[in-house]
Protein backbone atom coordinates (compact mmCIF):
# COMPACT_ATOMS: atom_id res chain seq x y z
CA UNK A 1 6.41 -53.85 24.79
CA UNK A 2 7.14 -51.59 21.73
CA UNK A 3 7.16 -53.38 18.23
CA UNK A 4 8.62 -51.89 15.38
CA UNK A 5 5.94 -53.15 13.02
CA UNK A 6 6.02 -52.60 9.54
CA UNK A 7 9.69 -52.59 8.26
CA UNK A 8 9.93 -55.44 6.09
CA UNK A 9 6.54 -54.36 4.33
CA UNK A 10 7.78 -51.06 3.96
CA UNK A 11 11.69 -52.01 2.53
CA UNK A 12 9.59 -54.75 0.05
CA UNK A 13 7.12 -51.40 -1.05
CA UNK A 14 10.04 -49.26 -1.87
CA UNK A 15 12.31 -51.53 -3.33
CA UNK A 16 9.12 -52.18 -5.60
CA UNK A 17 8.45 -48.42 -6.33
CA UNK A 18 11.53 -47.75 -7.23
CA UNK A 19 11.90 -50.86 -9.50
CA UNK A 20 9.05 -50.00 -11.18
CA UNK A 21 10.35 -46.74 -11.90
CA UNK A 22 13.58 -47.71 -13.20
CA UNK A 23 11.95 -50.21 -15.38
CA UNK A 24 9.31 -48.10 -16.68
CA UNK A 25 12.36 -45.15 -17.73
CA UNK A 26 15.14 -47.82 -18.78
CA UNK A 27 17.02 -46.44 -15.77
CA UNK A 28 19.89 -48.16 -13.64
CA UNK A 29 19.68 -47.92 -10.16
CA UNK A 30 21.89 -48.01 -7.55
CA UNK A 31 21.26 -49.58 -3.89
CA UNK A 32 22.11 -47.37 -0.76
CA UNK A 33 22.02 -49.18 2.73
CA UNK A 34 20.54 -47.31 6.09
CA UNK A 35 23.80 -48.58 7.29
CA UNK A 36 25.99 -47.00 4.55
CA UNK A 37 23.98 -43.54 4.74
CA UNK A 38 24.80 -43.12 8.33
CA UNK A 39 28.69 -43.32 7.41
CA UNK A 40 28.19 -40.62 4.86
CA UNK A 41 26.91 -38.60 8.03
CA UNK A 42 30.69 -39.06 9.20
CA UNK A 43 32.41 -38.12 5.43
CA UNK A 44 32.66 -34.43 6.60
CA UNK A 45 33.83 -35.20 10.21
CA UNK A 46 36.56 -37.73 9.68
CA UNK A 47 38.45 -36.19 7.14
CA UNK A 48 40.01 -39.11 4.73
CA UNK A 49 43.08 -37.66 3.41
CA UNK A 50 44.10 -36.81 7.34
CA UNK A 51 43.18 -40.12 9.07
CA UNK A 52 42.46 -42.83 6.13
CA UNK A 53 42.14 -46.02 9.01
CA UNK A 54 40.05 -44.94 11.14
CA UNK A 55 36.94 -47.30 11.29
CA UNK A 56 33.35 -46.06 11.41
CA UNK A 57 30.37 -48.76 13.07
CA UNK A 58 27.04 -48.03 11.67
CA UNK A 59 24.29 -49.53 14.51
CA UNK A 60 20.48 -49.42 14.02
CA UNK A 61 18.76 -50.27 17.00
CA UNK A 62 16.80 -53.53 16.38
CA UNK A 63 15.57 -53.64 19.83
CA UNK A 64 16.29 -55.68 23.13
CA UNK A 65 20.05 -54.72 23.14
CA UNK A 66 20.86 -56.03 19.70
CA UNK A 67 21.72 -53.74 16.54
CA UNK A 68 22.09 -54.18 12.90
CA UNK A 69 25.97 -53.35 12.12
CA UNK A 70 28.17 -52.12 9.04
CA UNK A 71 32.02 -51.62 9.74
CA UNK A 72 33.20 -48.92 7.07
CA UNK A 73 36.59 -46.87 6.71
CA UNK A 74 37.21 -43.70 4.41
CA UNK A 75 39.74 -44.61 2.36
CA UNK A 76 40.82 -41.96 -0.66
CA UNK A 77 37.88 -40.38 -0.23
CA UNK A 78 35.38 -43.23 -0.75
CA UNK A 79 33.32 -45.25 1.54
CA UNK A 80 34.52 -48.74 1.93
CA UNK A 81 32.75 -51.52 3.70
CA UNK A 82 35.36 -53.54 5.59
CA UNK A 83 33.53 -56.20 6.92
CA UNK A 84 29.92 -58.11 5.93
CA UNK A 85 27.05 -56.37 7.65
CA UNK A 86 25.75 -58.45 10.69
CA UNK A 87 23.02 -58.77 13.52
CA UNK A 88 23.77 -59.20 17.06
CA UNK A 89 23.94 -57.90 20.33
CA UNK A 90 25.66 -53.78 20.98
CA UNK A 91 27.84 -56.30 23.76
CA UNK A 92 28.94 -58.44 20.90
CA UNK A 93 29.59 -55.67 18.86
CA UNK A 94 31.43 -53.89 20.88
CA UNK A 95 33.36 -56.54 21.32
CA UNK A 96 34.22 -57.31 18.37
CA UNK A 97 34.80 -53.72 17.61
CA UNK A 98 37.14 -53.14 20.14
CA UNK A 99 39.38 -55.65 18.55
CA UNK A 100 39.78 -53.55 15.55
CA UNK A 101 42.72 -51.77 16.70
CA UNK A 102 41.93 -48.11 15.45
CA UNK A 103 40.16 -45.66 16.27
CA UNK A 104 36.06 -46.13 15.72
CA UNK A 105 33.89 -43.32 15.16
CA UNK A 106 29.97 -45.07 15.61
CA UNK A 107 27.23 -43.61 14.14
CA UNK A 108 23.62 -44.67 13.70
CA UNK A 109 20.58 -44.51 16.20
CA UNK A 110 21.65 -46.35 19.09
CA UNK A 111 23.50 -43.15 20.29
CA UNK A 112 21.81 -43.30 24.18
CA UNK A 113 22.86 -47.03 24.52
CA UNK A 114 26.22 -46.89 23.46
CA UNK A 115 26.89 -43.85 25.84
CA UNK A 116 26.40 -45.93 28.93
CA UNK A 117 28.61 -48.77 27.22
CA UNK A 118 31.62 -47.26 25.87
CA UNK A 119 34.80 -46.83 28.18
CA UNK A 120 37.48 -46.74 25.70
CA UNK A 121 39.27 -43.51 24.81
CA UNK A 122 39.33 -45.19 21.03
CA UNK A 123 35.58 -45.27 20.47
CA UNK A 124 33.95 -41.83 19.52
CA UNK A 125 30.36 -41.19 19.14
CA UNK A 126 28.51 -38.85 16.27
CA UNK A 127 26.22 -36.40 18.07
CA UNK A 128 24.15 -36.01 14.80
CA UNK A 129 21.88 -39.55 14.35
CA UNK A 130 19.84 -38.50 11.60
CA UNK A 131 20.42 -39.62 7.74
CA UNK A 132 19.56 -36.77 5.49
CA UNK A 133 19.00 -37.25 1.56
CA UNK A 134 22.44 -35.26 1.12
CA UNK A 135 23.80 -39.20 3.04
CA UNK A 136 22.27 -41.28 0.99
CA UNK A 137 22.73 -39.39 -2.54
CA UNK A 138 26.30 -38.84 -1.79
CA UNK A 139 26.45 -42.24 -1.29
CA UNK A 140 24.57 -43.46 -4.16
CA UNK A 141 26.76 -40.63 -6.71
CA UNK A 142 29.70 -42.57 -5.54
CA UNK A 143 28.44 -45.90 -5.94
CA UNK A 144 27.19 -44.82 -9.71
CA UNK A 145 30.64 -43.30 -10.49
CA UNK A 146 32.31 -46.28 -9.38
CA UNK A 147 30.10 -48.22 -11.55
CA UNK A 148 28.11 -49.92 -8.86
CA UNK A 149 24.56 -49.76 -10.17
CA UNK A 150 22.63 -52.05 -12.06
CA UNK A 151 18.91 -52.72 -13.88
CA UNK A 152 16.62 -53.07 -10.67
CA UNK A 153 17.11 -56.79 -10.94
CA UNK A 154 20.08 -55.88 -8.51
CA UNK A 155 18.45 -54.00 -6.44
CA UNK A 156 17.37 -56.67 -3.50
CA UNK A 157 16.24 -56.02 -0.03
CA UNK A 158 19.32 -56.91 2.45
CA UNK A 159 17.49 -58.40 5.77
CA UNK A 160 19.83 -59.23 8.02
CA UNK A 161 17.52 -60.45 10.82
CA UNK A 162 14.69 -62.78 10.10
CA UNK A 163 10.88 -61.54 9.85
CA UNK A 164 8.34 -61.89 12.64
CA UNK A 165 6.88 -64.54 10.26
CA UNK A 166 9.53 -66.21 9.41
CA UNK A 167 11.03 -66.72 12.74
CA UNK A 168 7.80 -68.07 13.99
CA UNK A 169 7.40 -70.48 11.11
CA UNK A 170 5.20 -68.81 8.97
CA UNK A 171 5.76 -68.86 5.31
């Protein structure tokens, strides 16, 4: 069985770092999810001003058939999140996806499950799985310009599944 060890020490040691550094310059900072940078991966491909509703499904494979999920839409250019980020299985997901009612472009690293699991002329797959710093500091420009950005006392880690620790009672 293949752990993916590490993640919550290594989102808590560069949250830090980059606290630090916005402390140490008087700097704001603005916070840019995993989630959120693989929709930027889809700014160039779904065009906003041509199809404005069309929903994009960020999924980062957390293992065992479940994925971390972000529902975003393009809207006047911008990124908006439509619905609260969740944790569950790519069935559920789907699901619940599927009830959206527009067309759904998924991005994200769970590209070779979803291939086997979507039927539906409505759902669309991005070939290209990889976020790239042009992603996430598109992302974070827009936040900033939108005035979303903060001292690093804003700047939190968003878990959205429970740590190995924590789900096994260790505190």
């Amino acid at each position: 069985m293949i752990k993916d060890h590490g993640s919550f020490t290594g989102i808590r040691i560069g949250l830090s770092t980059i606290k630090a550094f916005c402390d140490v310059t008087n700097k704001p900072c603005v916070g840019v999810t995993s989630l959120e940078g693989f929709a930027y991966k889809l700014f160039d491909i779904t065009d906003a001003q041509r199809a404005p509703l069309q929903y994009i499904c960020s999924l980062v494979n957390a293992n065992h058939g479940n994925a971390y999920c972000g529902i975003f839409k393009f809207y006047n250019g911008k990124l908006t999140q439509t619905h609260d980020y969740f944790f569950d299985s790519i069935d559920n997901i789907l699901e619940f996806v599927n009830n959206l009612e527009k067309n759904i472009f998924f991005t994200g690293n769970c590209r070779i499950i979803l291939n086997d699991m979507i039927e539906s002329d409505k759902m669309q797959i991005n070939p290209n799985v990889i976020i790239s710093a042009k992603d996430i500091a598109r992302c974070a420009f827009d936040k900033f310009c939108a005035g979303d950005y903060g001292d690093s006392n804003l700047l939190t880690p968003l878990y959205l599944k429970k740590s190995s620790a924590e789900s096994n009672g260790i505190n």
